[in-house]
N, C-alpha and C. Protein backbone atom coordinates (compact mmCIF):
# COMPACT_ATOMS: atom_id res chain seq x y z
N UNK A 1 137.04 92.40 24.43
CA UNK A 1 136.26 91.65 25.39
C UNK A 1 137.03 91.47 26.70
N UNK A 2 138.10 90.93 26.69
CA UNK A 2 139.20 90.89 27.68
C UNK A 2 139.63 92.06 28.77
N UNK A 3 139.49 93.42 27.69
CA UNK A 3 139.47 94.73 28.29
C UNK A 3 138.56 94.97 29.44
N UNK A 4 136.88 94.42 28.95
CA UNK A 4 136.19 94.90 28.99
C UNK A 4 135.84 94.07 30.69
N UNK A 5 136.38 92.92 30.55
CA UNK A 5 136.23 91.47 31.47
C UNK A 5 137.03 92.54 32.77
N UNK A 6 138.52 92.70 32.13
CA UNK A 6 139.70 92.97 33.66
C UNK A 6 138.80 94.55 34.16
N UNK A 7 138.32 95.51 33.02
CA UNK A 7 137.83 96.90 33.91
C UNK A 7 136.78 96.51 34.72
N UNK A 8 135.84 95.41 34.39
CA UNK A 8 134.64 95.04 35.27
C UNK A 8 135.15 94.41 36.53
N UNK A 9 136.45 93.81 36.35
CA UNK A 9 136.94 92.84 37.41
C UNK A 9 137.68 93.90 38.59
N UNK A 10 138.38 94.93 37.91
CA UNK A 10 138.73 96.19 38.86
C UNK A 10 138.37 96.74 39.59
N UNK A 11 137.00 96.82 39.01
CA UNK A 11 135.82 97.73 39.57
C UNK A 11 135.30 96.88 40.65
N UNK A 12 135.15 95.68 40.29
CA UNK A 12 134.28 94.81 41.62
C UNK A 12 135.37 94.64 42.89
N UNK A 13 136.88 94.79 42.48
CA UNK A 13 137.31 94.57 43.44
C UNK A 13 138.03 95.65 44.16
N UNK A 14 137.93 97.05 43.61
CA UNK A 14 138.03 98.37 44.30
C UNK A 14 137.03 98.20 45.36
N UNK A 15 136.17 98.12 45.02
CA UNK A 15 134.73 98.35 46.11
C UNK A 15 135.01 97.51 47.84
N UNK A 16 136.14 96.88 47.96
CA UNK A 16 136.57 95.82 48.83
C UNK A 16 137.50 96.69 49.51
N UNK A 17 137.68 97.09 51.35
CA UNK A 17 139.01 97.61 52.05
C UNK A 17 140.08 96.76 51.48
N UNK A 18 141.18 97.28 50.96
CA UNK A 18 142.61 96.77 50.98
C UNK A 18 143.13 96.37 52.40
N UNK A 19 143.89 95.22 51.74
CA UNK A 19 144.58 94.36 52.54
C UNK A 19 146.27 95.17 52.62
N UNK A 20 146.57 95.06 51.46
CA UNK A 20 147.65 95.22 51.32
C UNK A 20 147.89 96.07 49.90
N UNK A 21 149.15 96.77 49.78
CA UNK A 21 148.70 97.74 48.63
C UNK A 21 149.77 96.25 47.62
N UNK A 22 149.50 96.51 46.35
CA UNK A 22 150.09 96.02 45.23
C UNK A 22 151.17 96.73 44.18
N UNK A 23 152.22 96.16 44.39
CA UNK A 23 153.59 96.51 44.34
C UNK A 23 153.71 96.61 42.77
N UNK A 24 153.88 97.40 41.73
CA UNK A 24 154.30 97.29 40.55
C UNK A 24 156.01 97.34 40.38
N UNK A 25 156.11 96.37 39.66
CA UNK A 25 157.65 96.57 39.25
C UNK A 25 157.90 95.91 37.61
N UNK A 26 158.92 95.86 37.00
CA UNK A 26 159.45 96.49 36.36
C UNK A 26 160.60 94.95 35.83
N UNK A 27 161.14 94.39 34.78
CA UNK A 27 161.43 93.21 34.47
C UNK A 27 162.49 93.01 35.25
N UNK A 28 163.87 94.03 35.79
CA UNK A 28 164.68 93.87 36.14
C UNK A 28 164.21 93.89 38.12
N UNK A 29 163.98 94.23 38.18
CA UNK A 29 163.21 94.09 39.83
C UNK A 29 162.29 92.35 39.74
N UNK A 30 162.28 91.98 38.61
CA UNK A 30 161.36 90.50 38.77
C UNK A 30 162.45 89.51 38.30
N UNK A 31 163.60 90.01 37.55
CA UNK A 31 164.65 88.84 37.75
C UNK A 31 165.41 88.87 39.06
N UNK A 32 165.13 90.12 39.89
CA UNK A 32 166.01 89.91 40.71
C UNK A 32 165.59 89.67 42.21
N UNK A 33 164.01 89.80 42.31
CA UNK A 33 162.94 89.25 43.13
C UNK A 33 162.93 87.43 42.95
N UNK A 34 162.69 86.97 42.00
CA UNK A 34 163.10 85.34 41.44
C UNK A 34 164.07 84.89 41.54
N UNK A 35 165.32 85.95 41.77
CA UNK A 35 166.37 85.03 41.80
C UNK A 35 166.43 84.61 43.26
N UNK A 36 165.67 85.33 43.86
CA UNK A 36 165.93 85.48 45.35
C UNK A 36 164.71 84.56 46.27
N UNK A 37 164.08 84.31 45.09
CA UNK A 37 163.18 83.00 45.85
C UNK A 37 161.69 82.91 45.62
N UNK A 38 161.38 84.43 44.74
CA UNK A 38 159.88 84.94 45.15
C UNK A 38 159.22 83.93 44.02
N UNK A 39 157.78 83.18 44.48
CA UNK A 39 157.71 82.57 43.27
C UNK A 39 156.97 83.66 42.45
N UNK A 40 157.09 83.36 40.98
CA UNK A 40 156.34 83.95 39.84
C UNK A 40 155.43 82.66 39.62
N UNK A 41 154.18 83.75 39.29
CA UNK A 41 153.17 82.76 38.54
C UNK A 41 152.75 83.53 37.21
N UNK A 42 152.79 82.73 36.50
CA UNK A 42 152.48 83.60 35.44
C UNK A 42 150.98 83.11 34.86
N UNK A 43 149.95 84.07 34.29
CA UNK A 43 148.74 83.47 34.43
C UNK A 43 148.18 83.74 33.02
N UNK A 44 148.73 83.69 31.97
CA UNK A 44 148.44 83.71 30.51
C UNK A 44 148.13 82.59 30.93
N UNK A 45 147.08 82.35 29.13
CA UNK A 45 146.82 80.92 28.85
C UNK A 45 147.83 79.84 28.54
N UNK A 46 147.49 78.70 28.21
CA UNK A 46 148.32 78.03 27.41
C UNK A 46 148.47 78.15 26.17
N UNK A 47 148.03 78.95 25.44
CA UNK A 47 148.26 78.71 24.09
C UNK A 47 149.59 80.08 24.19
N UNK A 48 149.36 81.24 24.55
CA UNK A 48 150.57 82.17 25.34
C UNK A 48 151.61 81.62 25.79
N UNK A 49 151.72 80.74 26.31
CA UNK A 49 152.58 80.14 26.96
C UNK A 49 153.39 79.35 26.01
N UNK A 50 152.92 78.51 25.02
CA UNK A 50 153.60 77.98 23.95
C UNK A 50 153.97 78.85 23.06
N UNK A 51 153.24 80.19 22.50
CA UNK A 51 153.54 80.91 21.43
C UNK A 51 155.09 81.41 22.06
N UNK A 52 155.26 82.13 23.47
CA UNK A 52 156.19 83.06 23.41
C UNK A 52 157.38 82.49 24.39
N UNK A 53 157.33 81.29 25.31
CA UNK A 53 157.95 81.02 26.08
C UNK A 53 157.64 81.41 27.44
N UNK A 54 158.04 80.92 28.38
CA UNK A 54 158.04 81.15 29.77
C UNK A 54 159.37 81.40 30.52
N UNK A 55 159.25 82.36 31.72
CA UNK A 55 160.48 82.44 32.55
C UNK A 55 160.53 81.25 33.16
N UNK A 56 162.18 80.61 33.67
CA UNK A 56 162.03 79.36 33.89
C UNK A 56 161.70 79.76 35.47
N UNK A 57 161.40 78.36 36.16
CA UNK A 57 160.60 78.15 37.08
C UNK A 57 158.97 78.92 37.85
N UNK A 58 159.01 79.44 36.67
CA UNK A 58 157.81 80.27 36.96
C UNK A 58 156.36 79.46 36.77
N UNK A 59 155.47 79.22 37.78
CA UNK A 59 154.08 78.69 38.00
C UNK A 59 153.60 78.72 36.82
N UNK A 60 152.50 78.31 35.97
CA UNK A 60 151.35 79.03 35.20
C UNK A 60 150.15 77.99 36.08
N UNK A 61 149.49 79.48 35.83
CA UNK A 61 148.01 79.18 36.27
C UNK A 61 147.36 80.03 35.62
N UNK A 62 146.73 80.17 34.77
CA UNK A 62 145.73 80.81 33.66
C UNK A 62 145.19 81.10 34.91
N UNK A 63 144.42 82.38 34.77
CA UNK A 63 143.06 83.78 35.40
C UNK A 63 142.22 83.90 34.66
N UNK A 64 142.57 83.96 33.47
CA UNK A 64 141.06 84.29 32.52
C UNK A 64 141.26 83.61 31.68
N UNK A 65 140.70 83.09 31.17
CA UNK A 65 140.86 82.15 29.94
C UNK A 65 140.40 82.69 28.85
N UNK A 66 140.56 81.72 27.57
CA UNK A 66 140.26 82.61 26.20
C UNK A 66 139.11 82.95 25.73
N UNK A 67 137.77 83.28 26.77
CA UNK A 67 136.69 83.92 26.32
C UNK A 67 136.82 85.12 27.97
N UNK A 68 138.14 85.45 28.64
CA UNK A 68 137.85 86.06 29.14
C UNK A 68 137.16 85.77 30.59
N UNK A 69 136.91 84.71 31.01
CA UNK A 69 136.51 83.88 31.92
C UNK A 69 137.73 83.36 32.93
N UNK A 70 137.18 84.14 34.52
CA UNK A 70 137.73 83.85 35.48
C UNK A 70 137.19 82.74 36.17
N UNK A 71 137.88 82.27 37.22
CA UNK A 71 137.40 81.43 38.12
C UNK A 71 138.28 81.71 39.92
N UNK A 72 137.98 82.89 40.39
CA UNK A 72 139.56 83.58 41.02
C UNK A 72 139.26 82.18 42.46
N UNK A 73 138.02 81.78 43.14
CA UNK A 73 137.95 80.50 43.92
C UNK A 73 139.03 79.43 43.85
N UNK A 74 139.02 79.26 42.80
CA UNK A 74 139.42 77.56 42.03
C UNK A 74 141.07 77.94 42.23
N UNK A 75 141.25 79.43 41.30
CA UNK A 75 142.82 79.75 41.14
C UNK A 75 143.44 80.17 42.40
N UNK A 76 142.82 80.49 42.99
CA UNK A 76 143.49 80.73 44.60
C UNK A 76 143.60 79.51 45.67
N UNK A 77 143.04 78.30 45.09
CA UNK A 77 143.26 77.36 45.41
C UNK A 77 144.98 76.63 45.17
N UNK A 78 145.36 77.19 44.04
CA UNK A 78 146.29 76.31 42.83
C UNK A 78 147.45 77.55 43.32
N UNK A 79 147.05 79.03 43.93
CA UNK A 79 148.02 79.70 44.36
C UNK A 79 148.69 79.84 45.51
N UNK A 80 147.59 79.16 46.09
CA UNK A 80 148.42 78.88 47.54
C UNK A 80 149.15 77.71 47.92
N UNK A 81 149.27 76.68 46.40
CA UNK A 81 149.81 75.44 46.75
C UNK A 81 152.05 75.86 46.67
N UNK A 82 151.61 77.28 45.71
CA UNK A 82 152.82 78.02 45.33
C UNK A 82 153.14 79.42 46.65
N UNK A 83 151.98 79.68 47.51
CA UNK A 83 153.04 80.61 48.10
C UNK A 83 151.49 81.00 49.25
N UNK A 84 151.72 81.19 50.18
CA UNK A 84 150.70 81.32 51.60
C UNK A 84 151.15 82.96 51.24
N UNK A 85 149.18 84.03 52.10
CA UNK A 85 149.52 84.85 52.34
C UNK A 85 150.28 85.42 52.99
N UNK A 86 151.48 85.05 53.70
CA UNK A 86 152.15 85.80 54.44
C UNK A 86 153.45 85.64 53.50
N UNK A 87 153.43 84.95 52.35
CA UNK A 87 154.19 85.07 51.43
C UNK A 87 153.96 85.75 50.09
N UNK A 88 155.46 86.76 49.75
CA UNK A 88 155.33 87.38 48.86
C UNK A 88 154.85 86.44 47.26
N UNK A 89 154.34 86.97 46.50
CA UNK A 89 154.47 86.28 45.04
C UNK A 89 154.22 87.23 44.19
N UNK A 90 154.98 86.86 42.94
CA UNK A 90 154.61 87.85 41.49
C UNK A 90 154.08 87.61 40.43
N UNK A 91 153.29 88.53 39.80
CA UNK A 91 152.07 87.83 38.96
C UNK A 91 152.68 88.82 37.72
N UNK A 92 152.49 87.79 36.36
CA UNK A 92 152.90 88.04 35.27
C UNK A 92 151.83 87.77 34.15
N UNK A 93 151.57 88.24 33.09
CA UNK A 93 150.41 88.38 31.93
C UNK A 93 151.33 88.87 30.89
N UNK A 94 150.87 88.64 29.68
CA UNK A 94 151.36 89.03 28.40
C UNK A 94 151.99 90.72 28.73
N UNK A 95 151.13 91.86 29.13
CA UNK A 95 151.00 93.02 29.33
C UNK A 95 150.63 93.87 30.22
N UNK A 96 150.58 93.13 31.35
CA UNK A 96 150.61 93.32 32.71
C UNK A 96 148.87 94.05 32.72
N UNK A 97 148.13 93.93 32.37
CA UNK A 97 146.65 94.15 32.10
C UNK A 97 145.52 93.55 33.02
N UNK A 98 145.88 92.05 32.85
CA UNK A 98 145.25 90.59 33.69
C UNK A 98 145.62 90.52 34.90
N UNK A 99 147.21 90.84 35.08
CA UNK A 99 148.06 91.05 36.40
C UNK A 99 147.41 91.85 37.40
N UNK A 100 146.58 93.19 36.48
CA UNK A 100 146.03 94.19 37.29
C UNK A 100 145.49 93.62 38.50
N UNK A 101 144.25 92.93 37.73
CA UNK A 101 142.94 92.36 38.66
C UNK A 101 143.46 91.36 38.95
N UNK A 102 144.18 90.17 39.00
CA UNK A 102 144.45 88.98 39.68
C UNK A 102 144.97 89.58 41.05
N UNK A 103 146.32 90.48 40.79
CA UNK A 103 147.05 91.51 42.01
C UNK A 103 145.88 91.78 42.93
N UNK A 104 145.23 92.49 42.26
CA UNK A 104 143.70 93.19 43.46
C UNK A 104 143.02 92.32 44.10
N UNK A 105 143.18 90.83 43.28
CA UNK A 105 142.12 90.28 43.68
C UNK A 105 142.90 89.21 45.26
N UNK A 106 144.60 88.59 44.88
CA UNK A 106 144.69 88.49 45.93
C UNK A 106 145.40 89.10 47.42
N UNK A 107 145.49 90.67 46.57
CA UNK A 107 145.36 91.64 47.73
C UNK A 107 144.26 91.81 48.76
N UNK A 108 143.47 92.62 47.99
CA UNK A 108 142.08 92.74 48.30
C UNK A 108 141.19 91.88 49.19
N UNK A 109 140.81 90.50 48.55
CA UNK A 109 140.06 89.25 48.23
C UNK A 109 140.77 88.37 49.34
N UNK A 110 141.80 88.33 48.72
CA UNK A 110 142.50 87.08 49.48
C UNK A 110 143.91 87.13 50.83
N UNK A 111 144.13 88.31 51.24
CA UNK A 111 144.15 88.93 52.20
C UNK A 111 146.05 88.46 51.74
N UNK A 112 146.46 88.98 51.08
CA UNK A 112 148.16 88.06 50.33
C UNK A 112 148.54 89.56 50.93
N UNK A 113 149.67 89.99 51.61
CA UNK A 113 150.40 91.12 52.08
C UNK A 113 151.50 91.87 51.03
N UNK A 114 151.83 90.79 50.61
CA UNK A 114 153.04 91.07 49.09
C UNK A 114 152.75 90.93 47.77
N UNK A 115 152.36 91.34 47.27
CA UNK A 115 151.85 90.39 45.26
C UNK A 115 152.20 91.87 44.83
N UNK A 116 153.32 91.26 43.78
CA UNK A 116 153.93 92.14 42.62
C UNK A 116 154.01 92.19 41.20
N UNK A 117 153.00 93.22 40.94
CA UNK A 117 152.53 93.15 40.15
C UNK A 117 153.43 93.29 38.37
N UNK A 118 154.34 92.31 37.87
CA UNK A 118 155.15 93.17 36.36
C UNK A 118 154.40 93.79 35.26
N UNK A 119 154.77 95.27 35.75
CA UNK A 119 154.15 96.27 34.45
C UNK A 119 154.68 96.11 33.12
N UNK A 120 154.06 95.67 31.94
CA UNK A 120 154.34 95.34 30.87
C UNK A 120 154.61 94.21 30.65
N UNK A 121 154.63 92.93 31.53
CA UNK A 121 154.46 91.46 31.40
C UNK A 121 155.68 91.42 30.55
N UNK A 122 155.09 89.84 29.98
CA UNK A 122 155.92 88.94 29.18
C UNK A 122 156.47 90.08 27.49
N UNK A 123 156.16 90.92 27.69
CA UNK A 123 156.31 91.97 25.90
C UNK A 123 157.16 92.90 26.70
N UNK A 124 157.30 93.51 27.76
CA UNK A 124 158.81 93.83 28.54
C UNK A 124 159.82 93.06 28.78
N UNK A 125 159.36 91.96 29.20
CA UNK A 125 160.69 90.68 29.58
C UNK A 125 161.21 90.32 28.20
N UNK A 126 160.43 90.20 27.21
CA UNK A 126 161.29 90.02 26.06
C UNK A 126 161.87 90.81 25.39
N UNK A 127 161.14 92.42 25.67
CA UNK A 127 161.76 93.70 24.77
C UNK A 127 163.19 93.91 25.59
N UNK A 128 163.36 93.56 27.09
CA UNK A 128 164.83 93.80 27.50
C UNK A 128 165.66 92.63 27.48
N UNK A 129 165.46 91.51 26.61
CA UNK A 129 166.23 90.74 26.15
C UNK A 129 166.59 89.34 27.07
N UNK A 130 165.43 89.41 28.30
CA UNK A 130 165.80 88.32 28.71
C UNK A 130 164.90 86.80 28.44
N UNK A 131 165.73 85.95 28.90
CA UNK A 131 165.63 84.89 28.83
C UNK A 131 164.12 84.07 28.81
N UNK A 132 163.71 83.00 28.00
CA UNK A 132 162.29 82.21 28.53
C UNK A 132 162.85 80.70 27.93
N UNK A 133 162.27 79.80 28.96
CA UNK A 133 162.29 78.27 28.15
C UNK A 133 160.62 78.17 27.72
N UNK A 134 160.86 77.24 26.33
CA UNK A 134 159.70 76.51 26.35
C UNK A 134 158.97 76.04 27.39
N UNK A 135 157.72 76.15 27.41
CA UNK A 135 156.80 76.19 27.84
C UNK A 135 156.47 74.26 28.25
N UNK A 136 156.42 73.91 27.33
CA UNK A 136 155.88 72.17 26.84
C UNK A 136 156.21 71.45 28.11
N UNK A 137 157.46 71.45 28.92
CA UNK A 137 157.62 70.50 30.12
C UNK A 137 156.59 71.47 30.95
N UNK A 138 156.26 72.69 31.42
CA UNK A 138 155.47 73.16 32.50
C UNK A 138 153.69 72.67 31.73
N UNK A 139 153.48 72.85 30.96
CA UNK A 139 152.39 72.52 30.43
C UNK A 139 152.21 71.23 30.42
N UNK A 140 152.88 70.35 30.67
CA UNK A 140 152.98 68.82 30.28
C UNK A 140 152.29 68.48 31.68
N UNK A 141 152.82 68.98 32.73
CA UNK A 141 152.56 68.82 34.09
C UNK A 141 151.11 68.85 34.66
N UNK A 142 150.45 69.60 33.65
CA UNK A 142 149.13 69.90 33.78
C UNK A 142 148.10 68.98 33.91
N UNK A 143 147.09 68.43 34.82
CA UNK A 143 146.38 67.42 34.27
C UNK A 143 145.61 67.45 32.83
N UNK A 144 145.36 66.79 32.15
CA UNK A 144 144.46 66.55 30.95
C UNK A 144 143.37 67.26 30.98
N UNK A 145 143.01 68.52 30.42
CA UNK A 145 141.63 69.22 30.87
C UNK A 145 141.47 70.00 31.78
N UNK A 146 142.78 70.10 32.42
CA UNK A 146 142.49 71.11 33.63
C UNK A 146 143.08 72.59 33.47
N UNK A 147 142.53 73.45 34.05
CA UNK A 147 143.14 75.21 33.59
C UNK A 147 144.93 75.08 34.71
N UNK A 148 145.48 75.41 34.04
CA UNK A 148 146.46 75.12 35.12
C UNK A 148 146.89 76.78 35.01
């Protein structure tokens, strides 16, 4: 279903002139983009977020939620409180899948000049052995009910 959600979401947002092209990189290019200031947002759910850990200081703001349901208005609201288009940011997903279309969307959509996209997400960052904290203090932060 999820598959089926990000190829429909691709497609609607190919059809749009590019703003800016979308940068893929790679776990060691995103520890060393973060160390250097860029924020990460990472946009799994919360229940992702508790199962596997998070990079520390990294945003979450869920994109699709667990029936597959975007809201890209609302979340580009919550992304610009983390980084203005004329600022770079990097977007992270379990498998870099979700990353696709969020990337496009605030390339494309939302006119962002830099968004980097990590190919193979959070199942690369852990297959090369680096680091995540629990999740529970960034999730805590969240209001009660709200997609953060």
């Amino acid at each position: 279903m999820i598959k089926r959600v990000v190829a429909a979401t691709l497609l609607c947002f190919s059809a749009f002139g590019a703003n800016a092209d979308v940068v893929n990189i790679d776990s060691a290019e995103l520890a060393r983009l973060a160390a250097s200031g860029v924020a990460v947002i990472d946009i799994r759910t919360e229940p992702e977020w508790k199962e596997s850990g998070v990079i520390a200081g990294s945003k979450l703001m869920t994109f699709f939620d667990e029936k597959g349901r975007a809201d890209p208005p609302s979340w580009l609201e919550k992304v610009k409180g983390v980084a203005k288009p004329d600022q770079p940011v990097i977007l992270i997903c379990r498998s870099g899948n979700r990353t696709r279309a969020a990337s496009q969307f605030l390339s494309q959509q939302a006119g962002y000049k830099t968004v980097y996209n990590v190919t193979g997400g959070m199942n690369a960052w852990a297959k090369d052995g680096r680091s995540v904290v629990p999740a529970a203090s960034a999730v805590a932060g969240c209001a009660a009910g709200a997609r953060c």
